[in-house]
Protein backbone atom coordinates (compact mmCIF):
# COMPACT_ATOMS: atom_id res chain seq x y z
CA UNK A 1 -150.88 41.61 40.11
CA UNK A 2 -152.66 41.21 36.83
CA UNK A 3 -156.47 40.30 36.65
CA UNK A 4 -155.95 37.40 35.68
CA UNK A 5 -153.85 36.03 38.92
CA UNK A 6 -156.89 37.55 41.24
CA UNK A 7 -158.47 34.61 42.83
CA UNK A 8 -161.80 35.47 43.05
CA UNK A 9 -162.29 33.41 39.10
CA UNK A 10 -163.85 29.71 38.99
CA UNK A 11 -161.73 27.20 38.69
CA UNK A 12 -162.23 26.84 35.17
CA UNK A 13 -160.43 30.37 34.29
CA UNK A 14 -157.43 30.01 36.57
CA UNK A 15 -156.61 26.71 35.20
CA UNK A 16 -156.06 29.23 31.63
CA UNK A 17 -155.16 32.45 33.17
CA UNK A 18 -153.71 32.32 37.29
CA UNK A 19 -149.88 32.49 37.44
CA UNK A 20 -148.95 33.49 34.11
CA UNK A 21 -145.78 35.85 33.17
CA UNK A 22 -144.98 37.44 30.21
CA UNK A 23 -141.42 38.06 28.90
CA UNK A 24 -140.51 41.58 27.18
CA UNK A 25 -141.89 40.29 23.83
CA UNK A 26 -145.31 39.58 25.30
CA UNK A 27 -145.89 36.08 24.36
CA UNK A 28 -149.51 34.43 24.82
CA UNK A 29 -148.19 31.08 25.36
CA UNK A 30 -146.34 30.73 28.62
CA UNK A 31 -142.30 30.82 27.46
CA UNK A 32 -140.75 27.62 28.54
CA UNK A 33 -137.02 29.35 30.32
CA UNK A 34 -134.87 26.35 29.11
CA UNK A 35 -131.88 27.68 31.17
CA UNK A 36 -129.63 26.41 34.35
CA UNK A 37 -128.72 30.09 35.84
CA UNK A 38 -129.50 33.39 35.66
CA UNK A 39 -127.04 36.53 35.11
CA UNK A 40 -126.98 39.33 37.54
CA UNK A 41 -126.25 42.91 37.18
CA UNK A 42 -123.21 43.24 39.26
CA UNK A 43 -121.53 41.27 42.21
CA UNK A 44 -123.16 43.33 44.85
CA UNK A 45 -126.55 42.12 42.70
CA UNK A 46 -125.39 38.90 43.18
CA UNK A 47 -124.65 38.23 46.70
CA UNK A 48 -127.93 40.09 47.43
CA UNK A 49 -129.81 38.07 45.50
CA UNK A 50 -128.06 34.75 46.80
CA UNK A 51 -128.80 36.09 50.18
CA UNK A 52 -132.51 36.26 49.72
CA UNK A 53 -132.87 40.46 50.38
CA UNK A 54 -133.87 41.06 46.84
CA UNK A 55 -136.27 39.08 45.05
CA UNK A 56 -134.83 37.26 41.59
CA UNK A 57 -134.13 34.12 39.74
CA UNK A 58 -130.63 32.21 41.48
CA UNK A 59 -130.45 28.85 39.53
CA UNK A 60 -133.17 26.71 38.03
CA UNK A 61 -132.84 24.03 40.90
CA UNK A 62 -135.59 26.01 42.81
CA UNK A 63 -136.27 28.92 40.89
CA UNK A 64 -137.52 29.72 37.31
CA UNK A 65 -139.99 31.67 35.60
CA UNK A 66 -141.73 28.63 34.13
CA UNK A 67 -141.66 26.41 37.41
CA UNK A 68 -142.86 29.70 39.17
CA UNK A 69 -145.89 29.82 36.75
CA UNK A 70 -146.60 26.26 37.38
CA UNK A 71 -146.39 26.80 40.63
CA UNK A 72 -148.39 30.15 40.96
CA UNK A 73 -151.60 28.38 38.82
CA UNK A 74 -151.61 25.47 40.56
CA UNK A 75 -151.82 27.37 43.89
CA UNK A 76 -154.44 29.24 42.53
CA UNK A 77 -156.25 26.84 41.54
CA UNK A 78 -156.08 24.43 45.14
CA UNK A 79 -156.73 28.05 47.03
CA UNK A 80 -153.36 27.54 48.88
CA UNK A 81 -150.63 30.09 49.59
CA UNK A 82 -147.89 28.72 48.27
CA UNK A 83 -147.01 26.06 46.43
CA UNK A 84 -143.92 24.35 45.42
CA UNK A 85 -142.82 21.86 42.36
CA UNK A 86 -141.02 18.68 42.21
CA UNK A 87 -139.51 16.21 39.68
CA UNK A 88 -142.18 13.54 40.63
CA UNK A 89 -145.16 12.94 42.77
CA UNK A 90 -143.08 10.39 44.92
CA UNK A 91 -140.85 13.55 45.29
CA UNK A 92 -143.29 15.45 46.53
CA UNK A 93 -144.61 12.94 48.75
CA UNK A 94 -141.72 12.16 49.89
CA UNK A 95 -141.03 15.86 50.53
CA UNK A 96 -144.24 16.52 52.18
CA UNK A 97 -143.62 14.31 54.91
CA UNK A 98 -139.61 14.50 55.50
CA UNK A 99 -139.80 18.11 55.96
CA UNK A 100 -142.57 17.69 59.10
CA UNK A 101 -140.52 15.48 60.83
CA UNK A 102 -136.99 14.86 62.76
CA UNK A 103 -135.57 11.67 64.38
CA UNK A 104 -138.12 10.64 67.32
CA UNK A 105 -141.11 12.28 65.62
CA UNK A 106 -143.78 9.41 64.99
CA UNK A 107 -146.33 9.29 61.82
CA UNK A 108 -150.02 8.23 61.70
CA UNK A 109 -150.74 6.78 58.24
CA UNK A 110 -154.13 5.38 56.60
CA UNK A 111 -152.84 1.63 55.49
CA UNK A 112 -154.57 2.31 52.07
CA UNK A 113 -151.66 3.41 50.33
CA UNK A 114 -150.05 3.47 47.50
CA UNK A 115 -147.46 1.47 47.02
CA UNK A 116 -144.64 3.26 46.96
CA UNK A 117 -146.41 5.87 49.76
CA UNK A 118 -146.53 2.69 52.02
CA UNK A 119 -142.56 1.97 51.37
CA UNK A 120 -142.19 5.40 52.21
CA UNK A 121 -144.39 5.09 55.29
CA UNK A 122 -143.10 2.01 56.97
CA UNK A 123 -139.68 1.71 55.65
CA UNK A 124 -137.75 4.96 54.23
CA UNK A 125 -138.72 6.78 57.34
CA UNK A 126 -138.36 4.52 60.36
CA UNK A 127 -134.44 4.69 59.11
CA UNK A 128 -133.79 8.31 60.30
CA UNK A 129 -135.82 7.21 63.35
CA UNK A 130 -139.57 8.42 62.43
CA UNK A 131 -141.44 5.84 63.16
CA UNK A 132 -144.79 5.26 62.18
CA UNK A 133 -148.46 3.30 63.08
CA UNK A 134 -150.69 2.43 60.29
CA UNK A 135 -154.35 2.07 61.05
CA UNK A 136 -158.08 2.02 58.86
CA UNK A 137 -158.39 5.46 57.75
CA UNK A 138 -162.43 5.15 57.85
CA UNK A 139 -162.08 4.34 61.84
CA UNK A 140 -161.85 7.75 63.79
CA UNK A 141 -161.24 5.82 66.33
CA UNK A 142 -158.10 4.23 65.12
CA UNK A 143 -156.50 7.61 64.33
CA UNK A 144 -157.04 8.87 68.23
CA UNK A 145 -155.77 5.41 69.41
CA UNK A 146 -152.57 5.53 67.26
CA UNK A 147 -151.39 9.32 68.74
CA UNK A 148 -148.34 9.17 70.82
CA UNK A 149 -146.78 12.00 72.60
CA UNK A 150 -144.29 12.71 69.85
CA UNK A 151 -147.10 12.07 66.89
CA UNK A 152 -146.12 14.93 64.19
CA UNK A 153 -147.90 13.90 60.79
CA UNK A 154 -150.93 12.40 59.67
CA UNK A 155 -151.13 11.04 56.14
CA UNK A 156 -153.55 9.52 53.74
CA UNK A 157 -155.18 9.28 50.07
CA UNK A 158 -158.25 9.75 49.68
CA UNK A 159 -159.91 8.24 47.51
CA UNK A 160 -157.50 5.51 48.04
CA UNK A 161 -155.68 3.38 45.28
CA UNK A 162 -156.80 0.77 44.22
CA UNK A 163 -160.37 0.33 46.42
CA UNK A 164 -161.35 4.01 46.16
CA UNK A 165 -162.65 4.22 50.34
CA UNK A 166 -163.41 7.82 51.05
CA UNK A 167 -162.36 9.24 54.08
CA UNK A 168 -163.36 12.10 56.03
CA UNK A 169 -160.39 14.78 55.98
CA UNK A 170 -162.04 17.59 58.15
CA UNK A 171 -162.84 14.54 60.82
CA UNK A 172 -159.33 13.91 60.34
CA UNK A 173 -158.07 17.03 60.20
CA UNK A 174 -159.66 17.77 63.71
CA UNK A 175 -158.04 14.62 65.40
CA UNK A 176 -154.63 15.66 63.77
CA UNK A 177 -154.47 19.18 65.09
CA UNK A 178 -155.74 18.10 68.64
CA UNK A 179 -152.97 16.14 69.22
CA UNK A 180 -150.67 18.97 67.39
CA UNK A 181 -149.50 17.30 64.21
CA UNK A 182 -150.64 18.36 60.43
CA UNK A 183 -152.37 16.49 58.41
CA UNK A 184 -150.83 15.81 54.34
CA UNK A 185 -153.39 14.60 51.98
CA UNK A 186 -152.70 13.17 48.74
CA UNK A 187 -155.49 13.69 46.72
CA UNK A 188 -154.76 12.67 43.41
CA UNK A 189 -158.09 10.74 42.80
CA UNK A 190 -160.08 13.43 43.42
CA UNK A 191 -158.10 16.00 41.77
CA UNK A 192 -158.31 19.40 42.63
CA UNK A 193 -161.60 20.25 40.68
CA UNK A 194 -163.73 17.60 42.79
CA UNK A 195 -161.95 17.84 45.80
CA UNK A 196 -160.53 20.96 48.08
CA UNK A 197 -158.69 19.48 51.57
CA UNK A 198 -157.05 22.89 53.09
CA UNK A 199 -160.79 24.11 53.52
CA UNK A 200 -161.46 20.82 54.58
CA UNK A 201 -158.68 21.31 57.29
CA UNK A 202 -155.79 19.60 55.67
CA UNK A 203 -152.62 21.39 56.07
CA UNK A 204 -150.56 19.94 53.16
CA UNK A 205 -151.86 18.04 49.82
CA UNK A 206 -149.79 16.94 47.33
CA UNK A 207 -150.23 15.85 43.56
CA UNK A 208 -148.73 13.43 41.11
CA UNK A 209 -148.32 15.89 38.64
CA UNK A 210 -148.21 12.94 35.67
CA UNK A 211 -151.51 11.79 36.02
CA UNK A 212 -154.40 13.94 34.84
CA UNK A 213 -152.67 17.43 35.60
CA UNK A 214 -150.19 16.37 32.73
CA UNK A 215 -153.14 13.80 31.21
CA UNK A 216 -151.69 13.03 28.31
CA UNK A 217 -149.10 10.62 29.29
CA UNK A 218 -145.78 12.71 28.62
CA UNK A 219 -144.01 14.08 31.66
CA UNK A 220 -143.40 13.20 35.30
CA UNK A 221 -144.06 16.03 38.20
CA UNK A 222 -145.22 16.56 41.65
CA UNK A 223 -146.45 19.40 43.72
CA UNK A 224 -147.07 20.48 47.41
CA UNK A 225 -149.26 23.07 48.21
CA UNK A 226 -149.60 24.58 51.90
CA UNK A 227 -149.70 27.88 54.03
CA UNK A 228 -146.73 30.53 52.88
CA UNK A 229 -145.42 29.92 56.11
CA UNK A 230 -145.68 26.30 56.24
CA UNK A 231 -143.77 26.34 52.80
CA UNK A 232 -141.17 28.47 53.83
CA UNK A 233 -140.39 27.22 57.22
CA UNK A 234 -140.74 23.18 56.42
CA UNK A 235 -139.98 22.42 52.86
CA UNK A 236 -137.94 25.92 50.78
CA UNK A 237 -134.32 24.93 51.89
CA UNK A 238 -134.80 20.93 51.92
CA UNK A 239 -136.14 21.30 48.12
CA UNK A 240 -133.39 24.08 47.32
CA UNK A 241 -130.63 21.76 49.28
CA UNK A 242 -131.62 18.14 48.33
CA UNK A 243 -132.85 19.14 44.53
CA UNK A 244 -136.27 16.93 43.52
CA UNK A 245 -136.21 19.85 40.97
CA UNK A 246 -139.25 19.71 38.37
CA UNK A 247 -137.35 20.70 34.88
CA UNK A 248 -138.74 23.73 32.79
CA UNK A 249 -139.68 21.61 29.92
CA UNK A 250 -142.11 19.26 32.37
CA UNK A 251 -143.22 22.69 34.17
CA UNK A 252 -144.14 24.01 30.61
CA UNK A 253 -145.90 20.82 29.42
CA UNK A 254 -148.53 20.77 32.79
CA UNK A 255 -148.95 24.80 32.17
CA UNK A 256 -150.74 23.14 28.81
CA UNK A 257 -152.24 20.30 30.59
CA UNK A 258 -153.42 22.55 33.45
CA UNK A 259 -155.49 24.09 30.56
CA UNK A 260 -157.58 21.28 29.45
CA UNK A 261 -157.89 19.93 33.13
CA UNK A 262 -161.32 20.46 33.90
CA UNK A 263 -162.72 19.65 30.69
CA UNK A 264 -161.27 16.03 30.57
CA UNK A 265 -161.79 15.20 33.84
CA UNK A 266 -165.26 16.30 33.82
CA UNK A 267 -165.57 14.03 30.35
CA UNK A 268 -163.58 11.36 32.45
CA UNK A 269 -165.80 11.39 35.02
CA UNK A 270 -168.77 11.00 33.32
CA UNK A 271 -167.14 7.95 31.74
CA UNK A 272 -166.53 6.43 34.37
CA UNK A 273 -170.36 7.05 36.02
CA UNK A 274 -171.76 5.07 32.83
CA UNK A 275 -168.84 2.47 32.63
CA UNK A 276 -169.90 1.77 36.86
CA UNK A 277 -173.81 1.52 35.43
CA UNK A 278 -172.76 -0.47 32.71
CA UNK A 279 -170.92 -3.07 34.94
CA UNK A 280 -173.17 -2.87 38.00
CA UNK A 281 -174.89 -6.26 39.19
CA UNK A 282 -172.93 -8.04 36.26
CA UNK A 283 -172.65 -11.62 36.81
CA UNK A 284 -168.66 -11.84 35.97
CA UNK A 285 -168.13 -9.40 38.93
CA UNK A 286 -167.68 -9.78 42.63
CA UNK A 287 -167.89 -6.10 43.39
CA UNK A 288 -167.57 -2.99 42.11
CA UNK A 289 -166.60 0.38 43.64
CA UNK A 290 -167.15 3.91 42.25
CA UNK A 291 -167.38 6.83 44.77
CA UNK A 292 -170.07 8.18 42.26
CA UNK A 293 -172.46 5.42 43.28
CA UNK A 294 -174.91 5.90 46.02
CA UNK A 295 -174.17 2.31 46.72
CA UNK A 296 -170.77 3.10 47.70
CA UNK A 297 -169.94 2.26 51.57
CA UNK A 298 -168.92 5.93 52.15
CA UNK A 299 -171.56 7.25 49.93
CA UNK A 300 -172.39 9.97 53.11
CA UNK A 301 -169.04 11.34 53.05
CA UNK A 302 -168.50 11.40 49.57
CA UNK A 303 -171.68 13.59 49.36
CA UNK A 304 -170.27 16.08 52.12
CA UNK A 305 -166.40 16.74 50.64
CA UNK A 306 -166.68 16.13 46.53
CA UNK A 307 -168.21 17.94 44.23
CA UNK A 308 -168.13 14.73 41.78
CA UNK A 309 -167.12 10.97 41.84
CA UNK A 310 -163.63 9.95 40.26
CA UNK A 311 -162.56 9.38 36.96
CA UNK A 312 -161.62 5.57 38.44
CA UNK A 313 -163.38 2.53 38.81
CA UNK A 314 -162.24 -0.74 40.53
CA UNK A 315 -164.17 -3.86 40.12
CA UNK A 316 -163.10 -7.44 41.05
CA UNK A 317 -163.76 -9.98 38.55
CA UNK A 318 -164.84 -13.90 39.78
CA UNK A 319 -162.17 -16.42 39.39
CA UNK A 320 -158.96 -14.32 41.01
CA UNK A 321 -155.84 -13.50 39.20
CA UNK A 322 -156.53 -16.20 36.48
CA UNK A 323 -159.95 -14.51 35.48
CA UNK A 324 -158.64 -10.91 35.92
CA UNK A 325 -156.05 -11.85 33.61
CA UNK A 326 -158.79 -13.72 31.11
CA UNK A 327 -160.21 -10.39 31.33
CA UNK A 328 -157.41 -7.69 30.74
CA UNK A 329 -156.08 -9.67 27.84
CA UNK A 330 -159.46 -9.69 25.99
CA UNK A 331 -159.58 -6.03 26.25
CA UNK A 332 -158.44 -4.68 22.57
CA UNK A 333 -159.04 -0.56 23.15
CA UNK A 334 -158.24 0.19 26.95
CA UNK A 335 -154.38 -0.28 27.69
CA UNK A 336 -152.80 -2.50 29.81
CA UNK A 337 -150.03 -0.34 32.01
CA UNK A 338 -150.17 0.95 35.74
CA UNK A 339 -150.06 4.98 34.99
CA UNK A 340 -153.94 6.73 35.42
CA UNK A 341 -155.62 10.54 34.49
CA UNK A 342 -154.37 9.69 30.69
CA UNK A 343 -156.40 11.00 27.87
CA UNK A 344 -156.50 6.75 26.79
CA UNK A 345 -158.05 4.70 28.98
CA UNK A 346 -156.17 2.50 31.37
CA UNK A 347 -156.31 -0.76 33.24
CA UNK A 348 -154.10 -2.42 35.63
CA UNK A 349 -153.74 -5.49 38.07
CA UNK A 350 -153.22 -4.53 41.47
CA UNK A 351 -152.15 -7.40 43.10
CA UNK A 352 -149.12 -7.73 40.45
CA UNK A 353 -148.41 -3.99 39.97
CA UNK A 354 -148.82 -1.13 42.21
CA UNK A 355 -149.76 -3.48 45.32
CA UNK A 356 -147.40 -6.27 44.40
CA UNK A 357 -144.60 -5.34 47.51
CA UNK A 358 -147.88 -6.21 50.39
CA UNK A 359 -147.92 -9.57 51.41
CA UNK A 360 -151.42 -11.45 50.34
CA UNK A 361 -152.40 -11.18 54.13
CA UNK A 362 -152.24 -7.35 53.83
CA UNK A 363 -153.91 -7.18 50.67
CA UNK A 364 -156.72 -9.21 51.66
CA UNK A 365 -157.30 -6.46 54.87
CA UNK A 366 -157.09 -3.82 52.53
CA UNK A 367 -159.63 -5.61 50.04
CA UNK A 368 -156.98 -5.84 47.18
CA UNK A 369 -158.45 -9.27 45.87
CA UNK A 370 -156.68 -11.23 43.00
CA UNK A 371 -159.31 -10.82 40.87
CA UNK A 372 -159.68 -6.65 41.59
CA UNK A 373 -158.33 -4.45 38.38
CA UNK A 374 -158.32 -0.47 38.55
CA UNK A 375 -159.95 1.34 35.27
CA UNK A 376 -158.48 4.50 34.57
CA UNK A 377 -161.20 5.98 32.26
CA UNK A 378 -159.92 8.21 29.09
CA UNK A 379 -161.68 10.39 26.57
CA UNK A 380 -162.85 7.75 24.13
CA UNK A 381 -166.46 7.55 23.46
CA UNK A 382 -168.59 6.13 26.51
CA UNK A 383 -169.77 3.74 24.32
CA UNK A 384 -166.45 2.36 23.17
CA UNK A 385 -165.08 1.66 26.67
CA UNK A 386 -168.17 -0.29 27.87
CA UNK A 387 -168.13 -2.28 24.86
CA UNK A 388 -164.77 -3.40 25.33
CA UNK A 389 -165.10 -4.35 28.75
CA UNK A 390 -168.11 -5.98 28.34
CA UNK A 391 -166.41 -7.82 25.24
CA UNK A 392 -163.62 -8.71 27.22
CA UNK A 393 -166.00 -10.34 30.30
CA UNK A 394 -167.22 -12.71 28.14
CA UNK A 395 -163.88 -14.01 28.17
CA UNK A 396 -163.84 -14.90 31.71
């Protein structure tokens, strides 16, 4: 193992050196393998290394030199075992939770979810007979209450999309292991620089890959990271059978974004502390939410499990969807679309985008108003941003 794969570097250096492989020619950019399958020495080569008793590259559905890199940095960098790619962070989520659980196995989900999580959640899996029981991720209580004999997963964001609630994964973790299931965090929001569940007690986290490990708005990918064993035994043959494959160009593209990770979130995040100043107590706003803030309602547990505050923040404009909509279309520098970690910033409507499947009862008890928009901030000038936004409030 070279030096630079030893895990005893910050987080900082793995992000540029952890997993990487060099070819013969001995490249300093990581080679992008743009190739399907692999040739092999002989057939006795062959069957052995289709068998699994000698180690070596099969077909670039679940194996290749630049997915392994990906891979290999990205588990550096989370301080997992393993971890393993996929074509999309649905596909990992997805993944994640299929490969804990067989018909009559029951799942324990936080109701703030994302959209597509929650389809996942409450319909995709109660048709191979998982069903599952949603309840408020900040009530411990809930989670105990909602175990049932055959209880195998718990899952949750956190911070959640759109409303950005915190909750407390080793609390979780705790309640999850008690009654014997595992615990799958997605924690995109925090990324893995402010936020580190397996040490929290989390057994599996996943990432959407496209948002700011890519951050540049380019490629879609996913990734699950967990135990060697955990990996192995619950998710190697369903991702080598079923093929969610991440492709060697996308692999190759977030080995460049993985790079510049910490130094754009980091200029993200402090964006998004002054735009949450900036906005704070303003007279077009209902509320505003930053985990940053030590107004936030889970400022305690924020404090305890993140190193920093998001690179996100919601706010709910007065006068419902009509003013929110006063509002995004007087904005003429931050983007309109419902994608997030970009290098621009982004805004989008909830309630008509990512949130758009819940009824309005459901939104309402997960405090998805009509007026609430989510700010994805980028790595414009500080300055910039606020002034648009507060340009754009004067519309309302």
């Amino acid at each position: 193992m070279s030096a630079s794969n030893e895990k005893n570097y910050r987080a900082e250096t793995r992000l540029v050196h952890a997993g990487t492989l060099r070819s013969q020619f001995n490249e300093m950019s990581e080679a992008l393998f743009l190739t399907q399958g692999y040739k092999y020495e002989s057939a006795e080569d062959c069957e052995l290394r289709f068998s699994g008793k000698i180690p070596g590259y099969v077909y670039s559905r679940y194996s290749n030199p630049t997915m392994d890199m990906f891979e290999q940095r990205m588990a550096a960098l989370e301080g997992a075992e393993a971890a393993r790619s996929t074509a999309t962070g649905m596909a990992a989520v997805t993944t994640a939770l299929m490969g804990l659980v067989r018909q009559g196995d029951h799942v324990v989900a936080a109701k703030a979810l994302f959209g597509s999580c929650r389809w996942v959640i409450e319909e995709w899996l109660p048709r191979f007979g998982v069903p599952c029981t949603l309840v408020d991720g900040k009530d411990l209580n809930a989670w105990k209450a909602a175990v049932t004999k055959n209880t195998k997963v718990f899952f949750m964001e956190t911070p959640t999309n759109p409303t950005l609630e915190v909750y407390d994964i080793q609390a979780v973790a705790d309640i999850a292991h008690n009654a014997g299931a595992k615990l799958v965090i997605d924690n995109v929001f925090a990324t893995p620089l402010y936020q580190s569940p397996l040490t929290l007690g989390a057994d599996v986290v996943v990432y959407s890959a496209t948002k700011h490990i890519d951050g540049q708005g380019r490629v879609l990918g996913g990734v699950i990271l967990a135990s060697e064993k955990l990996i192995v035994d619950n998710y190697h043959q369903l991702l080598r059978q079923t093929g969610p494959s991440l492709s060697p160009f996308n692999a190759w593209v977030m080995l460049k974004g993985l790079e510049t990770l910490a130094v754009r979130v980091e200029r993200q995040t402090q964006t998004a502390g002054k735009v949450s100043d900036a906005l704070a107590g303003h007279t077009k706003l209902t509320r505003l939410i930053y985990p940053g803030r030590a107004d936030h309602p889970q400022a305690d547990i924020v404090k305890k499990q993140m190193k920093a505050g998001s690179t996100l923040v919601s706010f709910e404009i007065k006068g419902g969807k009509e003013g929110a909509f006063r509002f995004l279309n007087g904005l003429k520098l931050i983007l309109i679309t419902n994608n997030l970690g970009d290098a621009k910033s982004l805004i989008t409507h909830p309630t008509t985008t990512t949130h758009q499947r819940l009824t309005p009862d459901q939104r309402a008890e997960l405090g998805i108003g009509d007026g609430l928009v989510r700010l994805s901030c980028g790595l414009e000038h500080a300055d910039d941003v606020i002034e648009d936004l507060l340009a754009a409030l004067d519309k309302v």
